[in-house]
N, C-alpha and C. Protein backbone atom coordinates (compact mmCIF):
# COMPACT_ATOMS: atom_id res chain seq x y z
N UNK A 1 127.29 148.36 118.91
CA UNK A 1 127.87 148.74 117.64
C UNK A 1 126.75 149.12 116.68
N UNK A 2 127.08 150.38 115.57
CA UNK A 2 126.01 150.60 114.72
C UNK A 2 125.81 149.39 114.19
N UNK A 3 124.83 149.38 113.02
CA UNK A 3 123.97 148.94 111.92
C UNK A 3 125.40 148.30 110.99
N UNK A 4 125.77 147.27 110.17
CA UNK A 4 127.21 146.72 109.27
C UNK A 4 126.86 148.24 108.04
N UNK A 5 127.69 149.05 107.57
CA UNK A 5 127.41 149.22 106.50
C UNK A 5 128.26 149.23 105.73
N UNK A 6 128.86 147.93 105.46
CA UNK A 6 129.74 146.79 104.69
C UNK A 6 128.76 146.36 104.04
N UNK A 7 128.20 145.52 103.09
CA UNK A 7 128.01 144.64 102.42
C UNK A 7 129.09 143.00 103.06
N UNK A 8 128.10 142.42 104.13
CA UNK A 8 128.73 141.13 104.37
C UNK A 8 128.63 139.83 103.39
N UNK A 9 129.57 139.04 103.54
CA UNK A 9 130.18 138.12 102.72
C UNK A 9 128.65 137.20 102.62
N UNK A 10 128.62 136.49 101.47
CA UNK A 10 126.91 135.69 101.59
C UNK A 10 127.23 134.21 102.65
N UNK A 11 126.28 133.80 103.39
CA UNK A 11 126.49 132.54 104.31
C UNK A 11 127.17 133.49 105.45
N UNK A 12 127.14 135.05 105.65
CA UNK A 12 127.68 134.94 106.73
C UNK A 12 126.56 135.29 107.99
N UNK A 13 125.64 135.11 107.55
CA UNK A 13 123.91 135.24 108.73
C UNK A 13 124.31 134.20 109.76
N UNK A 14 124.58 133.32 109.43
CA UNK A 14 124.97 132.65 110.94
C UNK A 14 126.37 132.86 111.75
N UNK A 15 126.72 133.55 111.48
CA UNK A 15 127.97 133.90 112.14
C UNK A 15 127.44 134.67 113.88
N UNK A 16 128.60 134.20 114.41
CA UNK A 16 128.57 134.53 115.56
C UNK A 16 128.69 136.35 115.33
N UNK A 17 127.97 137.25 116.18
CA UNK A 17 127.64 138.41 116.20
C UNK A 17 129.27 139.15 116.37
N UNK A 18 130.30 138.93 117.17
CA UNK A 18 131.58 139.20 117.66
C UNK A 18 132.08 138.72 116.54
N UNK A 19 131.96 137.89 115.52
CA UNK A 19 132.67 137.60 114.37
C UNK A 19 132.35 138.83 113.48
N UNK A 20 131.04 138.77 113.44
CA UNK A 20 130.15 139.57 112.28
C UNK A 20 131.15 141.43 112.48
N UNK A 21 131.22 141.90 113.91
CA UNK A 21 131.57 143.42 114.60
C UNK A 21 133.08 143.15 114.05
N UNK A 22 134.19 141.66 114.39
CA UNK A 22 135.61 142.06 114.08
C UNK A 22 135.66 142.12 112.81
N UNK A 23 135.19 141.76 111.95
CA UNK A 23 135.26 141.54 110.21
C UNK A 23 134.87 142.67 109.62
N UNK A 24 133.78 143.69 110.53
CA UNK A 24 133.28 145.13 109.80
C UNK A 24 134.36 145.98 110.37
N UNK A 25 135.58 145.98 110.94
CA UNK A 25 136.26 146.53 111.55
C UNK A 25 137.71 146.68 110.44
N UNK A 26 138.32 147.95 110.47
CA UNK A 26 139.44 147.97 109.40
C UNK A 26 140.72 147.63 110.15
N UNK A 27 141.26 147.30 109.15
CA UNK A 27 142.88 146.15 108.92
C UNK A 27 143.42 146.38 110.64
N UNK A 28 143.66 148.50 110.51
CA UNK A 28 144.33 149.27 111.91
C UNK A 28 143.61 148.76 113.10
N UNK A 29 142.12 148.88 112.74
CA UNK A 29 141.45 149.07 114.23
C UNK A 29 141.55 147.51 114.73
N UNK A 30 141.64 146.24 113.80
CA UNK A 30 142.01 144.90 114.55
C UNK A 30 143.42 145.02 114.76
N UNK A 31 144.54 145.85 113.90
CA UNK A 31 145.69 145.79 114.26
C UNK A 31 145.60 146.06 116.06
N UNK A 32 145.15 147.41 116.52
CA UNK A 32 145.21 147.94 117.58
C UNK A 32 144.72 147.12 119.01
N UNK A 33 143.48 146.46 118.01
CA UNK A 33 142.62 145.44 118.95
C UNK A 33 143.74 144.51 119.66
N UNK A 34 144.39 143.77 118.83
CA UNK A 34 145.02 142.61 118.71
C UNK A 34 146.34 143.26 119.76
N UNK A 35 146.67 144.33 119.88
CA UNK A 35 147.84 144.45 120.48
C UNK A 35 147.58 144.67 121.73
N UNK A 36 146.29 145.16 122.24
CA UNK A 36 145.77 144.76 123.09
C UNK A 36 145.42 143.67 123.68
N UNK A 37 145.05 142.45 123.25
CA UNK A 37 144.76 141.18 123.38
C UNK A 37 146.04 140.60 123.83
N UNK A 38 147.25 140.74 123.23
CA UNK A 38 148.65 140.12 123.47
C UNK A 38 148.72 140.83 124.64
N UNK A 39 148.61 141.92 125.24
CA UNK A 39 149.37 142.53 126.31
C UNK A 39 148.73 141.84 127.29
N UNK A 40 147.12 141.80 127.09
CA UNK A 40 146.00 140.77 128.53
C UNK A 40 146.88 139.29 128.42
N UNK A 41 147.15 138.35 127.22
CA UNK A 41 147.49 137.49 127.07
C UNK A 41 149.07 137.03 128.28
N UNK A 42 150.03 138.12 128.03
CA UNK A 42 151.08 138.20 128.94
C UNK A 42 151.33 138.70 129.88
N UNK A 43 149.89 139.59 130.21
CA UNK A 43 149.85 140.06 131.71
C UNK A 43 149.32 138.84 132.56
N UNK A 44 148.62 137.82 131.94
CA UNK A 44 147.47 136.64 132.39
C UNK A 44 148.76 135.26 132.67
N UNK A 45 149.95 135.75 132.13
CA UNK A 45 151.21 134.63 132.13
C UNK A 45 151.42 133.70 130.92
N UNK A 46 150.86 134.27 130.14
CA UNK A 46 151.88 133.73 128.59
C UNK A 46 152.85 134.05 128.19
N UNK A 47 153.26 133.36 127.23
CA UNK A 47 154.98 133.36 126.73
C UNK A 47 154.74 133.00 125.46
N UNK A 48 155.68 134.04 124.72
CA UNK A 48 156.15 133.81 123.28
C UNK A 48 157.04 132.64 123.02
N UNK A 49 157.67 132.05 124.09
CA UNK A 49 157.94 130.83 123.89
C UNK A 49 157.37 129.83 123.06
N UNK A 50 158.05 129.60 122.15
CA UNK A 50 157.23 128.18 121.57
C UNK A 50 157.14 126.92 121.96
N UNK A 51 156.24 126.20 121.66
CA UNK A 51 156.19 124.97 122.37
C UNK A 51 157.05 123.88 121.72
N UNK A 52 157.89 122.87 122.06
CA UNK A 52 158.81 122.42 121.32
C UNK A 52 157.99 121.15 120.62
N UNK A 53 158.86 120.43 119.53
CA UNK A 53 158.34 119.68 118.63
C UNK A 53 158.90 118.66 118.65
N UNK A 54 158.92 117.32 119.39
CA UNK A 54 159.15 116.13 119.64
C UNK A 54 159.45 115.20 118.25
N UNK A 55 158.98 115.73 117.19
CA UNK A 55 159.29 115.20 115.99
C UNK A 55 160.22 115.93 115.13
N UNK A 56 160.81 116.92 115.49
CA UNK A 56 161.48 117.79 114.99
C UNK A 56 163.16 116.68 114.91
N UNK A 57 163.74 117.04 114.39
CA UNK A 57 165.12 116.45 113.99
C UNK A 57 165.78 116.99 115.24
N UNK A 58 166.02 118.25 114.77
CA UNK A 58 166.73 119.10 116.39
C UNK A 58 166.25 119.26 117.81
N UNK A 59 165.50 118.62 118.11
CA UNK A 59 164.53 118.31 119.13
C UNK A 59 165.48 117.64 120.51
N UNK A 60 165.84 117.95 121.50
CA UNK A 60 167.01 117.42 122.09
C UNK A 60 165.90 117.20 123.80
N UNK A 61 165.98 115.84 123.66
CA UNK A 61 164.24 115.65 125.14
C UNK A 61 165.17 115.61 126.23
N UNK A 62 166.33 115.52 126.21
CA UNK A 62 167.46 115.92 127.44
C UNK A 62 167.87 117.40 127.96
N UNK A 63 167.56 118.21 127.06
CA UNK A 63 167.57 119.11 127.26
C UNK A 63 166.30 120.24 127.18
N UNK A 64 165.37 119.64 126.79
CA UNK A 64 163.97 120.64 127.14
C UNK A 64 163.32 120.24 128.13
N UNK A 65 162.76 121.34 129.19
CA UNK A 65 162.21 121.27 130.11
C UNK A 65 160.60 121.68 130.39
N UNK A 66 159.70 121.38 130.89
CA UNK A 66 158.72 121.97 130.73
C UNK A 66 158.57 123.23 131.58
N UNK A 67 157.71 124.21 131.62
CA UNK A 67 157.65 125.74 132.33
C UNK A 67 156.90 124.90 133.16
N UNK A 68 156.81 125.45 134.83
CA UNK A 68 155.71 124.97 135.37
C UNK A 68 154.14 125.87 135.07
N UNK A 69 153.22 125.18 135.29
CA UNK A 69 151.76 125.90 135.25
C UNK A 69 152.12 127.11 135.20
N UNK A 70 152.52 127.84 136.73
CA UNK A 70 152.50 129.30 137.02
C UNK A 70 153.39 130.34 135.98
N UNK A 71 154.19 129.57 135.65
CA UNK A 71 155.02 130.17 134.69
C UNK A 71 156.52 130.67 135.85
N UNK A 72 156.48 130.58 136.83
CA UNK A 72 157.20 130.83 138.07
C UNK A 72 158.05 129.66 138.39
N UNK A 73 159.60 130.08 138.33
CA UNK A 73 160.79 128.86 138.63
C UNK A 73 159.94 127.91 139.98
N UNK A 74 160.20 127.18 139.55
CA UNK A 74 160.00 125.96 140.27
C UNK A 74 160.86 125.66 141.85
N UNK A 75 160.52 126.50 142.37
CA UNK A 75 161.48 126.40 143.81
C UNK A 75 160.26 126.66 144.74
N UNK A 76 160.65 125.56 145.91
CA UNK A 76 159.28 125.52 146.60
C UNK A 76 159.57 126.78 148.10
N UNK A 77 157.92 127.21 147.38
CA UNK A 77 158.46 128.67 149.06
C UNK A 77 158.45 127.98 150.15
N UNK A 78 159.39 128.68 151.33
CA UNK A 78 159.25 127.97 152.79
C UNK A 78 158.52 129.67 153.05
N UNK A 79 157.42 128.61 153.91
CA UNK A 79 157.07 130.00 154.90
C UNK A 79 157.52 130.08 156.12
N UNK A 80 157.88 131.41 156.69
CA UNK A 80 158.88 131.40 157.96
C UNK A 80 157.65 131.92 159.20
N UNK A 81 156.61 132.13 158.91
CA UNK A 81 156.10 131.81 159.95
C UNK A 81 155.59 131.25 160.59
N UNK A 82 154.94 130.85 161.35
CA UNK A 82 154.45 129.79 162.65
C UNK A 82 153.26 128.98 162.52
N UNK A 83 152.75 129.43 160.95
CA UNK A 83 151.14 129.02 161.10
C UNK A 83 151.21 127.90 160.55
């Protein structure tokens, strides 16, 4: 990346260098970044699912289940061949 020619915030010399490049970057170009990031995020097996809240009033522990790891129904494969 060029040279900042922003005027950076004071105390920000120790900033991590990848902090220093997203912050000289405008509002669009992190918009664009970021929509990129979500797509790796749910190609990698995330979910917009939220995670539920055990302290929540409406919180029902009979009826929430956890996702497994893989993110993949929980049914165990049979393999049909011989090995």
């Amino acid at each position: 990346m060029a040279e900042p020619t922003l005027p950076l915030p004071a105390g920000c010399a120790e900033w991590d260098p990848e902090m220093v490049e997203w912050m000289l970057l405008s509002p669009a170009e992190r918009w664009e970044i970021s929509q990129h990031m979500w797509a790796t995020f749910l190609a990698l097996g995330g979910t917009f699912a939220p995670e539920p809240d055990p302290q929540s009033p409406c919180f029902d522990a009979d009826e929430w289940r956890a996702l497994s790891p893989d993110g993949r129904p929980g049914l165990r494969v049979i393999r049909r061949s011989g090995v």
